[in-house]
Protein backbone atom coordinates (compact mmCIF):
# COMPACT_ATOMS: atom_id res chain seq x y z
CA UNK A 1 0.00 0.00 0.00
CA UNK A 2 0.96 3.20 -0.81
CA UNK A 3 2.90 5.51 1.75
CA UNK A 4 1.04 8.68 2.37
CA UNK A 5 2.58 9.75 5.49
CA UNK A 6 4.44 13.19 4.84
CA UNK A 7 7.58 13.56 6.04
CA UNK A 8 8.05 17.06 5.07
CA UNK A 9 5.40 20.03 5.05
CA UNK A 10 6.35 23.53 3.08
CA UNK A 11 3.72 26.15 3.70
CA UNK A 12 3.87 29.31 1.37
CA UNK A 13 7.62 29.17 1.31
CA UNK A 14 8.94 33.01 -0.28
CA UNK A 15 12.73 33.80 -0.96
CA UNK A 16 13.54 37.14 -2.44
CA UNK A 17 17.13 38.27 -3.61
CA UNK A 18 18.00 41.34 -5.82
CA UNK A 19 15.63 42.23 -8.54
CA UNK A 20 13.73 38.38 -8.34
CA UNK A 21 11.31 36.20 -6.23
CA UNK A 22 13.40 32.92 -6.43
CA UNK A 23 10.63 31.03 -4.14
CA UNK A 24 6.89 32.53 -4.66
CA UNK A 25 4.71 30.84 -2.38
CA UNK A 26 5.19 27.95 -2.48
CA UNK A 27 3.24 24.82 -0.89
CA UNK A 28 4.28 21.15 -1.28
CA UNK A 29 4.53 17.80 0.99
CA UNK A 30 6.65 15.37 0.68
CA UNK A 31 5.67 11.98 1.49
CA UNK A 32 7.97 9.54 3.61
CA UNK A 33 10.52 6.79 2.11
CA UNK A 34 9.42 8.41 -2.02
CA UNK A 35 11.66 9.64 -4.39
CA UNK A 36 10.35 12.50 -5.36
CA UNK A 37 11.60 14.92 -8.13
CA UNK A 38 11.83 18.54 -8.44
CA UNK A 39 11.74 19.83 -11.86
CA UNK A 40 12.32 23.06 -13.87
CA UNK A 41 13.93 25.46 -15.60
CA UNK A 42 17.05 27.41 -14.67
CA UNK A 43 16.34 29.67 -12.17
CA UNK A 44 12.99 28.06 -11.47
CA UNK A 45 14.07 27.84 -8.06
CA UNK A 46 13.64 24.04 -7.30
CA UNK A 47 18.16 24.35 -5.71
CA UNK A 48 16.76 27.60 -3.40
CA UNK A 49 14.18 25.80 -1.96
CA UNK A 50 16.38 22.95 -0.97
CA UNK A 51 18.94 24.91 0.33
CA UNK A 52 15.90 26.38 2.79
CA UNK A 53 15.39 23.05 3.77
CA UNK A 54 19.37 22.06 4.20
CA UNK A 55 19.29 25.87 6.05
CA UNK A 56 21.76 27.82 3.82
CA UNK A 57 18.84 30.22 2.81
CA UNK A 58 16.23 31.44 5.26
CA UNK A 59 12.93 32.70 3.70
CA UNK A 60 11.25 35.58 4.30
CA UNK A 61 7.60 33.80 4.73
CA UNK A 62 6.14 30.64 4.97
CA UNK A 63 6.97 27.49 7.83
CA UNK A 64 8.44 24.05 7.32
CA UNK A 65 7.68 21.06 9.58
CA UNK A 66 9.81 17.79 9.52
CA UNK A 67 8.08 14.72 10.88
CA UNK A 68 4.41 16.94 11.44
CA UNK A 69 6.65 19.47 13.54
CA UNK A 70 7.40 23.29 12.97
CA UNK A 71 10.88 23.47 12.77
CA UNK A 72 13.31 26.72 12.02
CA UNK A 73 16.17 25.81 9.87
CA UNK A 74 18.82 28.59 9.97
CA UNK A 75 21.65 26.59 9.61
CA UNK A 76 22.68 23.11 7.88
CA UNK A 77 23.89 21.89 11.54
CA UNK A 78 20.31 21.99 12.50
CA UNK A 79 19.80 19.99 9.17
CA UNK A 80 21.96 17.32 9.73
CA UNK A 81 20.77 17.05 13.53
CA UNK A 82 16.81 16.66 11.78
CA UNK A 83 18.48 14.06 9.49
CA UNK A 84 18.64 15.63 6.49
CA UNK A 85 21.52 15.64 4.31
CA UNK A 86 22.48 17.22 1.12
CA UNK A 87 25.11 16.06 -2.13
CA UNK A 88 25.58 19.45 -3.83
CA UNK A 89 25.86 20.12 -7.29
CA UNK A 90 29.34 21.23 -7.00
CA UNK A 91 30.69 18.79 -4.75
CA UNK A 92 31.83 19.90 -1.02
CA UNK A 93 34.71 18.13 -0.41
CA UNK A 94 38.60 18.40 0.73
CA UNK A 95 40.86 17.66 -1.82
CA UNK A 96 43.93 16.65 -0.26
CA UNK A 97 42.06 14.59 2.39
CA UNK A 98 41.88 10.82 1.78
CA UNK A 99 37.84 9.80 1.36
CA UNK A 100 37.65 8.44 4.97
CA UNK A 101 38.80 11.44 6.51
CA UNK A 102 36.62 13.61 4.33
CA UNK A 103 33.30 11.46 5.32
CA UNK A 104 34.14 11.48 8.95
CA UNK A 105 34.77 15.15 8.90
CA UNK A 106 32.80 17.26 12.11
CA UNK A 107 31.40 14.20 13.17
CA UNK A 108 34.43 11.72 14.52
CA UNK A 109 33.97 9.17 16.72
CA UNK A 110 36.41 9.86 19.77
CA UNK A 111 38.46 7.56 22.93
CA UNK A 112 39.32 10.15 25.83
CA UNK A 113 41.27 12.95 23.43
CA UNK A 114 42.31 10.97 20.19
CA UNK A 115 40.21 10.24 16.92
CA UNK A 116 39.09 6.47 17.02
CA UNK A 117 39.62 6.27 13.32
CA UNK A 118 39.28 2.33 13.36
CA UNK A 119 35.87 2.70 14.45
CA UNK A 120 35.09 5.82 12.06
CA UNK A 121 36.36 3.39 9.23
CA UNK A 122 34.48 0.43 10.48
CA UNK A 123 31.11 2.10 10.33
CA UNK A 124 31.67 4.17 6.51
CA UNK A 125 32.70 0.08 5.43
CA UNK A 126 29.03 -1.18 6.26
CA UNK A 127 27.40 1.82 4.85
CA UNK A 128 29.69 1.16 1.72
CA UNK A 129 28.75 -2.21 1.61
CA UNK A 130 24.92 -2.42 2.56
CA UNK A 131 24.14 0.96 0.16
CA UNK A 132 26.58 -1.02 -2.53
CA UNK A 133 28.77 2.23 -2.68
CA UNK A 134 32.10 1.32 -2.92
CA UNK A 135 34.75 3.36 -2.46
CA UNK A 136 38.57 2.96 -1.20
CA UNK A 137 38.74 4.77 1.90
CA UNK A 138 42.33 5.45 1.81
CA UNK A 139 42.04 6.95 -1.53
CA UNK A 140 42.33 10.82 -2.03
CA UNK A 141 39.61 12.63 -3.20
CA UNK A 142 41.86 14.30 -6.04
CA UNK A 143 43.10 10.63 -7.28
CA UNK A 144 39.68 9.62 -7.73
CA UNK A 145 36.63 10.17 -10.32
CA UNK A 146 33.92 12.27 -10.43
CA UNK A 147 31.44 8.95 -9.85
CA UNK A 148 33.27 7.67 -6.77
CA UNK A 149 33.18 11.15 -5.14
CA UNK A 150 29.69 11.94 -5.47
CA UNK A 151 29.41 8.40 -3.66
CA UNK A 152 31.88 9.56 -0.77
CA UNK A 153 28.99 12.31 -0.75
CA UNK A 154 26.65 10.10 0.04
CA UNK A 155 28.02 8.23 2.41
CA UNK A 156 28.61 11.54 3.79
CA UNK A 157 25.13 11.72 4.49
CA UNK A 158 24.25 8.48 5.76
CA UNK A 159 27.22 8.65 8.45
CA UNK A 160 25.01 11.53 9.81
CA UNK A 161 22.35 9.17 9.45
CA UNK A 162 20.47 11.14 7.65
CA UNK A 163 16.81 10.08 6.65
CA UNK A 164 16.44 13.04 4.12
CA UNK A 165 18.95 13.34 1.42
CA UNK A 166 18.65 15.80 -1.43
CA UNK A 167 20.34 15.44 -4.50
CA UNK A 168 21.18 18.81 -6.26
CA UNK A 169 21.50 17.89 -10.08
CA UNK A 170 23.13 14.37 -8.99
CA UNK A 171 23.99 12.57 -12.93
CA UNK A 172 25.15 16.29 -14.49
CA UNK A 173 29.04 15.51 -14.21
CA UNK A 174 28.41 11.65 -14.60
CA UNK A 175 29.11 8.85 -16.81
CA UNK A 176 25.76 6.76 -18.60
CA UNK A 177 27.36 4.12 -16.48
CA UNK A 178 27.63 6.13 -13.17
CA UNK A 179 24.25 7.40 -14.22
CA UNK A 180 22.74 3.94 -13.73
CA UNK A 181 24.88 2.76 -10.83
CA UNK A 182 23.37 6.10 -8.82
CA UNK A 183 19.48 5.16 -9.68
CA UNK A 184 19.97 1.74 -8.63
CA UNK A 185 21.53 3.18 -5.12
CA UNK A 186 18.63 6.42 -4.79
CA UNK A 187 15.89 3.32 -5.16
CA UNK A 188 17.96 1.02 -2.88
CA UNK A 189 17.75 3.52 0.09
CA UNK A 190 14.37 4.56 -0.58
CA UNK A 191 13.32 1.46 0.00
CA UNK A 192 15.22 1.01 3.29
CA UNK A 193 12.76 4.11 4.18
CA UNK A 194 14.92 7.14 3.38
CA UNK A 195 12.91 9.71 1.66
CA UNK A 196 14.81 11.25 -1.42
CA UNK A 197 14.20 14.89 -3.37
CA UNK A 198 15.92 14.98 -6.33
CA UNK A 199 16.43 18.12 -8.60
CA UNK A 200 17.39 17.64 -12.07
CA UNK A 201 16.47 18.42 -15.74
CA UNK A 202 16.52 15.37 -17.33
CA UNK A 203 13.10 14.30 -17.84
CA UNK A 204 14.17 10.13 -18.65
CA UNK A 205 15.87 10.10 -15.32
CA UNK A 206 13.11 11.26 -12.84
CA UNK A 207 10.85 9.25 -15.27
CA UNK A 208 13.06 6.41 -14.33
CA UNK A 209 13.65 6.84 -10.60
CA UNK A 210 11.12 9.17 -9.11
CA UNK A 211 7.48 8.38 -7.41
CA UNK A 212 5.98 12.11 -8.01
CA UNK A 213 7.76 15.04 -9.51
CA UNK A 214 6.62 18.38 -8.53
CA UNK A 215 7.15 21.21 -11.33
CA UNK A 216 8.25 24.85 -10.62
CA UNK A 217 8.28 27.91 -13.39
CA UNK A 218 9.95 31.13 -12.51
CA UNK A 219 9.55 30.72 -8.58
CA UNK A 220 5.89 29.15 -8.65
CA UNK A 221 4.68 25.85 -7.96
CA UNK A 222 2.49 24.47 -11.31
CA UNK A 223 2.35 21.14 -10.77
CA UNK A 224 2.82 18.04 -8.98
CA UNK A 225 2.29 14.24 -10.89
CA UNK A 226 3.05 10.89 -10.53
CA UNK A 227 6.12 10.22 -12.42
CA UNK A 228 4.51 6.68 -13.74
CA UNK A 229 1.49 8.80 -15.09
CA UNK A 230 3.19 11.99 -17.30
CA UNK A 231 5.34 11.75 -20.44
CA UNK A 232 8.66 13.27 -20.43
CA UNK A 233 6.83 15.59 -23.31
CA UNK A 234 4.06 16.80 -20.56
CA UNK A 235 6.91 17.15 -18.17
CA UNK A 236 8.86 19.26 -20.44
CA UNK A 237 5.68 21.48 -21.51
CA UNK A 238 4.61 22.10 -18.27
CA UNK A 239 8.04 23.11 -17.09
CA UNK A 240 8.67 25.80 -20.31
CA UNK A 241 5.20 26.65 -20.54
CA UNK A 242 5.83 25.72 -24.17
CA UNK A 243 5.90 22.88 -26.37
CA UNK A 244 9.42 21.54 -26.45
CA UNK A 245 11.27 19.50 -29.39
CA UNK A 246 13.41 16.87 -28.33
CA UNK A 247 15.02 15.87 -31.85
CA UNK A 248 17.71 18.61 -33.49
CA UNK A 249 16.30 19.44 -36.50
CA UNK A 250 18.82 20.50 -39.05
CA UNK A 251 19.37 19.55 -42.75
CA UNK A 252 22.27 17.31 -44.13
CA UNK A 253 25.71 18.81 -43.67
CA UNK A 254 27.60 20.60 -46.71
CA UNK A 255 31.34 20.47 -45.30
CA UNK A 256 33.39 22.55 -46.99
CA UNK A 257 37.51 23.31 -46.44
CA UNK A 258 39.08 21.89 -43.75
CA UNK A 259 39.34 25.08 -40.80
CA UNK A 260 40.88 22.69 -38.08
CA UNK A 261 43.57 19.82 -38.32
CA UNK A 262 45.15 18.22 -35.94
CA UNK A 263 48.28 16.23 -37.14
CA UNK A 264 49.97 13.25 -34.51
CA UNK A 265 48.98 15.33 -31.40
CA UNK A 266 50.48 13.49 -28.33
CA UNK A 267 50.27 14.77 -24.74
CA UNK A 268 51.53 13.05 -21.76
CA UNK A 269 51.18 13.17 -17.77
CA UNK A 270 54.00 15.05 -16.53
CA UNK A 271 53.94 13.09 -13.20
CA UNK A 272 53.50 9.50 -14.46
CA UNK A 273 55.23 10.13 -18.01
CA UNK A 274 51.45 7.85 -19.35
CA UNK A 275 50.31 9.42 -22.76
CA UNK A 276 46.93 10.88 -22.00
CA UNK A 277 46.50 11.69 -25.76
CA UNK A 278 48.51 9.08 -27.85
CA UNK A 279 48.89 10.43 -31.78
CA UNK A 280 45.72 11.65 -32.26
CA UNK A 281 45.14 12.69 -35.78
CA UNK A 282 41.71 14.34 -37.56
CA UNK A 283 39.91 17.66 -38.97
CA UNK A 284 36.86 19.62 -38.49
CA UNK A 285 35.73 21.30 -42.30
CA UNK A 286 33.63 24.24 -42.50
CA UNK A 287 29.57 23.44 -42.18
CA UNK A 288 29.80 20.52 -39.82
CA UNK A 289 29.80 19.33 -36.55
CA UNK A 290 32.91 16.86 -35.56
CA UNK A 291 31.66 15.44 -31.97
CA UNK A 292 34.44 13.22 -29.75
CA UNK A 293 32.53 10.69 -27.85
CA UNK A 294 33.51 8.49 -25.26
CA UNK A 295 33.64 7.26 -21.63
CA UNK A 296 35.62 10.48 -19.15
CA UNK A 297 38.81 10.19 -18.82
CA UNK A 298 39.68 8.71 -21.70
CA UNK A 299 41.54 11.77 -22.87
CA UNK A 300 38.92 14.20 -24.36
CA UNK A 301 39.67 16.95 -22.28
CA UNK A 302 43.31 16.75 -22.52
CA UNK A 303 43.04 16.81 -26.07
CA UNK A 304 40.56 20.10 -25.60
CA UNK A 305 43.04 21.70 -23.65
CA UNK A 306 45.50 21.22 -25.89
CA UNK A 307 43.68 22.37 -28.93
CA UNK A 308 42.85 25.64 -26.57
CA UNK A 309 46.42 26.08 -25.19
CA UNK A 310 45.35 25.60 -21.56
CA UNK A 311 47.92 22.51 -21.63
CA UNK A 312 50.89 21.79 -23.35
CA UNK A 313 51.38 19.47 -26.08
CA UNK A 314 54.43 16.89 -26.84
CA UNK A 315 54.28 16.36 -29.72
CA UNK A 316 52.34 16.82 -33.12
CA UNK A 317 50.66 20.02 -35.26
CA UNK A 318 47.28 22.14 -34.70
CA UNK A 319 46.89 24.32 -38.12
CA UNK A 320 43.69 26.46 -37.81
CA UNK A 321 42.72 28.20 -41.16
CA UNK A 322 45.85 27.45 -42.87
CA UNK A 323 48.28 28.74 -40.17
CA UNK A 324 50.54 26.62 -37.60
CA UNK A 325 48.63 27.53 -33.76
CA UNK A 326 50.62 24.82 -32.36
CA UNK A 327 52.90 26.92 -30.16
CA UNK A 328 50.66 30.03 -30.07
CA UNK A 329 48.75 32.26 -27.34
CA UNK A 330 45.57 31.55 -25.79
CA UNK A 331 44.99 34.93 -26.78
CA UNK A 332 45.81 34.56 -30.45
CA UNK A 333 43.90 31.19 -30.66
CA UNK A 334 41.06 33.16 -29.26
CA UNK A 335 40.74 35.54 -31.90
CA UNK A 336 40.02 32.69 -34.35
CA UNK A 337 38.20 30.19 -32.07
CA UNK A 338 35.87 30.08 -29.65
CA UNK A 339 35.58 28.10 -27.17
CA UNK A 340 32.75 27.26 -24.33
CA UNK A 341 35.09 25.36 -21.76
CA UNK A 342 34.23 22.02 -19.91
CA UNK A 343 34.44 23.63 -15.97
CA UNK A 344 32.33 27.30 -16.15
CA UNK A 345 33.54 28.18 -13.00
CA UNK A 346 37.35 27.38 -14.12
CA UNK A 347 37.74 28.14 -17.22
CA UNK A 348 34.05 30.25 -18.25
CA UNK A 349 33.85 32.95 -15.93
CA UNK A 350 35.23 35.23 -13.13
CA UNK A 351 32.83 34.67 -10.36
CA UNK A 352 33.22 37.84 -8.93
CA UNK A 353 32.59 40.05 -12.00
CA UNK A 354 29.11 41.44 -12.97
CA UNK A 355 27.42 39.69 -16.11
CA UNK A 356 28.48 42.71 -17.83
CA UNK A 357 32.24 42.38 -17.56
CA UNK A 358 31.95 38.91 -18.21
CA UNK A 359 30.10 39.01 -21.19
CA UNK A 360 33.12 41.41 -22.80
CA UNK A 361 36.20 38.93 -21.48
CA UNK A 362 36.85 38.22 -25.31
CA UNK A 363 36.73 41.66 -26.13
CA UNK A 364 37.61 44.64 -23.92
CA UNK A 365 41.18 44.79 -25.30
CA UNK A 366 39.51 45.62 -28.71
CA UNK A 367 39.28 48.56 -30.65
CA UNK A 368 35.49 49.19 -30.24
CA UNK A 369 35.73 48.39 -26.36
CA UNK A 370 38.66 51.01 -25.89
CA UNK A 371 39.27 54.92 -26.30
CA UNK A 372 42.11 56.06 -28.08
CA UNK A 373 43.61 57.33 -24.48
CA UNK A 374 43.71 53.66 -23.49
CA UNK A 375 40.78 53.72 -21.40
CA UNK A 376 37.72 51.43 -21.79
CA UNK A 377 34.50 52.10 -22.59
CA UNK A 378 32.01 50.64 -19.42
CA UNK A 379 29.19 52.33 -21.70
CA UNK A 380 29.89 49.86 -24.52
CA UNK A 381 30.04 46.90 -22.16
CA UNK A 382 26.55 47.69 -20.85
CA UNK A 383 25.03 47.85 -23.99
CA UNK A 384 27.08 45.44 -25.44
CA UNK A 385 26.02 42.91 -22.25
CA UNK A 386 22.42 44.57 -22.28
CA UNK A 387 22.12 42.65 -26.57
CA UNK A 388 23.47 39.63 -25.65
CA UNK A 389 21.05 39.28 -22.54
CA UNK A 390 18.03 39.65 -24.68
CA UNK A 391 19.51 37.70 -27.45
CA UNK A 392 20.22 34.59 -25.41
CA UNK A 393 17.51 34.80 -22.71
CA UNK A 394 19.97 35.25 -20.44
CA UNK A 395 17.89 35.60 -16.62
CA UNK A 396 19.56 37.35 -13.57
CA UNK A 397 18.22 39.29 -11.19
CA UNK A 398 19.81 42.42 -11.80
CA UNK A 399 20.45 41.70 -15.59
CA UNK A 400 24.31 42.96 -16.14
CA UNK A 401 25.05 44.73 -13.10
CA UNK A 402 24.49 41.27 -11.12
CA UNK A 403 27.84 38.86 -10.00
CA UNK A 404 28.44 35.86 -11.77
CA UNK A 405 28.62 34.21 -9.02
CA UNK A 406 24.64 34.55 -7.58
CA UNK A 407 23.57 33.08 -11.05
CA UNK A 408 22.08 30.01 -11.66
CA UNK A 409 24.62 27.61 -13.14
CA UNK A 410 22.15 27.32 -16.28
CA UNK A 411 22.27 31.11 -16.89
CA UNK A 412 26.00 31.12 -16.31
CA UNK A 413 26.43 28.85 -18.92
CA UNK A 414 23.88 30.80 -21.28
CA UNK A 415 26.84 33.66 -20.82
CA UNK A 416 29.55 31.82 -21.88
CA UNK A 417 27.42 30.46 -24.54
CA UNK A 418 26.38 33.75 -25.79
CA UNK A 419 29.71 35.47 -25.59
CA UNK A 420 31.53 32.65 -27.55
CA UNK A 421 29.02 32.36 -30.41
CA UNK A 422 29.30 35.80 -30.75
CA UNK A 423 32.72 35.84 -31.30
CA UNK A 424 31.74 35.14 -35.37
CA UNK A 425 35.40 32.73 -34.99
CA UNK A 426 36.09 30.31 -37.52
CA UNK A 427 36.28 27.54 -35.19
CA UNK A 428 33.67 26.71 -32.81
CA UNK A 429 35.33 24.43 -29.88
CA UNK A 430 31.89 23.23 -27.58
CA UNK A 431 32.64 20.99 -24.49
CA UNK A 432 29.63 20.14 -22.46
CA UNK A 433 27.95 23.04 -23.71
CA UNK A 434 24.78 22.11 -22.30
CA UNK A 435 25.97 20.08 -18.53
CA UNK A 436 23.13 21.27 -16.10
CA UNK A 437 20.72 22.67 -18.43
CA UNK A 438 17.03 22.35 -18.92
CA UNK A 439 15.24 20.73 -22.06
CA UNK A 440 14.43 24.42 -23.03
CA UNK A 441 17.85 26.05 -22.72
CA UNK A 442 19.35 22.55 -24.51
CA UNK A 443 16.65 22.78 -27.10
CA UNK A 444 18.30 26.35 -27.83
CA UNK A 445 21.64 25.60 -27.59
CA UNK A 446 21.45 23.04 -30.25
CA UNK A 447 20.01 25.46 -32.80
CA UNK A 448 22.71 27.86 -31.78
CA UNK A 449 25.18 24.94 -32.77
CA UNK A 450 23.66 24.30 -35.68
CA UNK A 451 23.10 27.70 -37.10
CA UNK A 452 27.14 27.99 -36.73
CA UNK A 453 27.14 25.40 -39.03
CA UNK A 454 25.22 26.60 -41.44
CA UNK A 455 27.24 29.57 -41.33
CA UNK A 456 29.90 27.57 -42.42
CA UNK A 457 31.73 27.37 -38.92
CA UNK A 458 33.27 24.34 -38.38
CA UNK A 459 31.93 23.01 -34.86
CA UNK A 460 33.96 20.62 -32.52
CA UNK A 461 31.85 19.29 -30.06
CA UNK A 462 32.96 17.36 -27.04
CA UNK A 463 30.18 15.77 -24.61
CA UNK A 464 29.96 12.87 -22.58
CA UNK A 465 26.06 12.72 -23.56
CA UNK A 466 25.33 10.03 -26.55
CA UNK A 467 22.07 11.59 -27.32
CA UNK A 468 22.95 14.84 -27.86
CA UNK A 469 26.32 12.88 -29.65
CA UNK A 470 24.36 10.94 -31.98
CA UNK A 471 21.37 13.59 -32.56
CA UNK A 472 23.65 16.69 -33.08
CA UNK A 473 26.82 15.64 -34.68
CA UNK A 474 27.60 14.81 -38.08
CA UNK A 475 30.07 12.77 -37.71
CA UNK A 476 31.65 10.83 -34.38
CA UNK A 477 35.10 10.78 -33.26
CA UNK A 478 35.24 7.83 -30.60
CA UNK A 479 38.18 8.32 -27.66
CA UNK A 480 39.38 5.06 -25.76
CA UNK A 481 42.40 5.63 -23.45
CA UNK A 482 43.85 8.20 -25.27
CA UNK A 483 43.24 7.16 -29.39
CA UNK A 484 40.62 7.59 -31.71
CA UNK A 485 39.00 4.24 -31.86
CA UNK A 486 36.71 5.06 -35.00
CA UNK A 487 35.13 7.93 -37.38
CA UNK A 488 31.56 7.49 -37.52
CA UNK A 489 28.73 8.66 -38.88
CA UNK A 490 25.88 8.64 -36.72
CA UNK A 491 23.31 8.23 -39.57
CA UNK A 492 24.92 4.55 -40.15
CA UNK A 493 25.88 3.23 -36.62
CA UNK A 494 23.75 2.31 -33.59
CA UNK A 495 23.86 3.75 -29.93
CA UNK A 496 24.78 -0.37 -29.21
CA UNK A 497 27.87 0.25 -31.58
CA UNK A 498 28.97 3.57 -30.30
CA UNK A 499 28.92 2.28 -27.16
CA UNK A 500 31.50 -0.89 -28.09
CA UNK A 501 33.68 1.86 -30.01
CA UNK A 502 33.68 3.61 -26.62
CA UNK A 503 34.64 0.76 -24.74
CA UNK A 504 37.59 0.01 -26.79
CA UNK A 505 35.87 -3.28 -27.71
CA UNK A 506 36.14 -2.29 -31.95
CA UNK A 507 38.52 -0.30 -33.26
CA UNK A 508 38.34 0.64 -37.19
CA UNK A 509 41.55 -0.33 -38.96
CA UNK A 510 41.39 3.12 -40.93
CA UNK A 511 40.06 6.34 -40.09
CA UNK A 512 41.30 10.15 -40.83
């Protein structure tokens, strides 16, 4: 029989910040030991309200009550002491610290004045094994991947025996293997009675996971259905307020001259001397879209970072347009290719720079952005900042006057999306352009892709998503420990097929 014992009450929850209403009003119950799914655009506020409940934010109106009691969260200690635990988007933990130490952290078990680390150790081993997280405990956070340390998250959260654990936008830095490893663990502790909320955008996953899904729209509740009963198409409707297409529509490519090649590029680790890209050869012509495929860490972003100078290469040629960039600037590579990078916060943005300033980071050193005294023009960055805003939809609450930073990390990425593209460069380089981003904003990012095609850019795309692979590429570069395993073109090979290339189970004999 169905649970309908709520474990969590919201009454007419409101959170204001500069210039928007993140939470308006909002009402919802949460019913004990479901996995239940919060869905919606960027900026819809479905992370503010859980960071209310994990007491990072405290709203202006409106009550919550845990367990049929009024409680005031104003802190995430009085979170974690009502049992409820949260694994944040970007992950919270201690680099340098093995994943033991990091689990254990503010709550270790002590004898008289030392740590009783054996006992500590003892416990996060039974969590590991009854949840079926493993991890190495001993490991350190930097040596291992981004799957295994959202997992160290988790059994974060169940150390503090938490009962309510949030997942902020859990699969968005994931493998398709990691992906299915984490539903298989959210449904394994829901049914040992923990009760799960789980924001994300992708409408197949809460489909596949969640018990009810609950849709916000610009602050406002619209909506909550059982997953079992709504299509991912009603889902997506309801959450644009628009009809949504799920297939890229674009007509057969027309490649022209060959803008990038990339002759026996070889890069290795400088602390274990292990080729991370191993003679990598290929091009990108103008009016198509060149996608590299395969499983993380196989090299991709190595061979990104080479191609945009944020790494050194060994050995082996990068000729853009005719000329030799192999030894060149970031700064001259920049003013023939642009590139939206695989870390935002990295690589994308300065946090701590309006909107405005970072819209004009590929330009301010330009003639139109500077007087002839040498000093620059703040006027044209504001109205520079103020087209791009409206031209990309980008939403913050003080449009380009407000700090990267306080954006959501959807709209952050519509910035660096919107400044690149603009760029008009011959060479489009696209990694993960659309991590974290609802079906609308990914619906418009594709057509911004593809209309730099068909304006005979040539488009590199690099994204550890085989959908948007096979649906928006025209042709499939597959990476496997550092070498292109085949050149494919999606119109002729199966998902099945990509995924063998991927796994470095075939390997075509020939390939450019």
């Amino acid at each position: 029989m169905e649970n309908t014992e709520n474990i969590i009450e919201f009454r007419h929850i409101t959170k204001r910040f500069p210039g928007i209403i993140a939470c308006n009003d909002i009402s919802l119950d949460i019913r004990k030991g479901e996995i239940h799914a919060l869905l919606g655009e960027n900026g819809a506020g479905k992370s503010t309200l859980m960071s209310i409940l994990f007491g990072m934010y405290t709203p202006e109106e409106g009550t919550i009550s845990i367990r049929g009691k009024e409680v005031k969260i104003t802190n995430p200690r009085i979170a974690t002491e009502l049992g409820i635990g949260m694994v944040h988007q970007h992950f919270k933990l201690v680099q340098n610290y093995t994943v033991l130490q990091n689990i254990v952290l503010g709550s270790e078990t002590v004898k008289g004045p030392f740590l009783d680390m054996d006992s500590c150790r003892k416990k996060v081993v039974e969590l590991s094994e009854k949840y079926g997280l493993a991890v190495d405990p001993d490991a350190l956070i930097e040596n291992i991947t981004v799957g295994q340390q959202q997992r160290c998250e988790i059994l974060k959260m169940l150390y503090r025996e938490a009962e309510i654990l949030i997942f902020d936008e859990p699969t968005a830095v994931l493998t398709p293997q990691e992906i299915d490893e984490l539903m298989d663990i959210m449904k394994g502790l829901a049914n040992e009675g923990h009760t799960i909320l789980f924001i994300s955008h992708k409408l197949e996953e809460i489909k596949r996971v969640s018990d009810r899904v609950t849709i916000l729209r610009r602050g406002k509740l619209v909506k909550t259905l059982n997953a079992a009963d709504t299509t991912t198409t009603q889902m997506g409707e309801l959450m644009v307020g628009r009809e949504v297409s799920f297939h890229v529509e674009k007509k057969p490519a027309e490649p022209k001259e060959v803008v990038l090649d990339v002759q026996h590029l070889t890069m290795v680790n400088e602390e274990t001397k292990k080729k991370i890209v191993n003679d990598v050869s290929f091009n990108v012509r103008r009016g198509e879209i060149v996608a590299i495929a395969g499983i993380d860490g196989n090299g991709q972003s190595e061979l990104i970072y080479g191609l945009t100078g944020i790494m050194p290469i060994n050995e082996g040629k990068i000729t853009i347009s005719g000329v030799d960039y192999t030894k060149k600037s970031i700064r001259e590579r920049n003013l023939i290719m642009s590139h939206i990078p695989e870390d935002r916060h990295k690589y994308g943005l300065i946090l701590d720079y309006p909107l405005s300033y970072n819209l004009a980071l590929k330009n301010y050193f330009k003639p139109d952005f500077v007087s002839k005294a040498g000093f620059l023009k703040f006027g044209k960055f504001d109205t520079y900042a103020d087209d791009l805003i409206e031209r990309f939809d980008i939403r913050s609450g003080q449009g380009k006057v407000t700090m990267a930073r306080s954006m959501s990390g959807g709209n952050q990425q519509k910035a660096i999306v919107a400044r690149e593209i603009d760029q008009n460069a011959d060479l489009l380089v696209a990694v993960q352009p659309t991590r974290g981003l609802d079906v609308g904003a990914i619906e418009f990012i594709h057509k911004q892709l593809v209309a730099q095609r068909d304006q005979d850019k040539a488009v590199l795309l690099m994204s550890f998503e085989l959908d948007e692979v096979m649906d928006v590429a025209d042709r499939i570069l597959v990476m496997f420990e550092g070498e292109i395993m085949g050149n494919l073109d999606p119109k002729k090979v199966t998902v099945e097929e990509v995924g063998l290339y991927m796994a470095g189970v075939k390997r075509e004999e020939k390939h450019e």
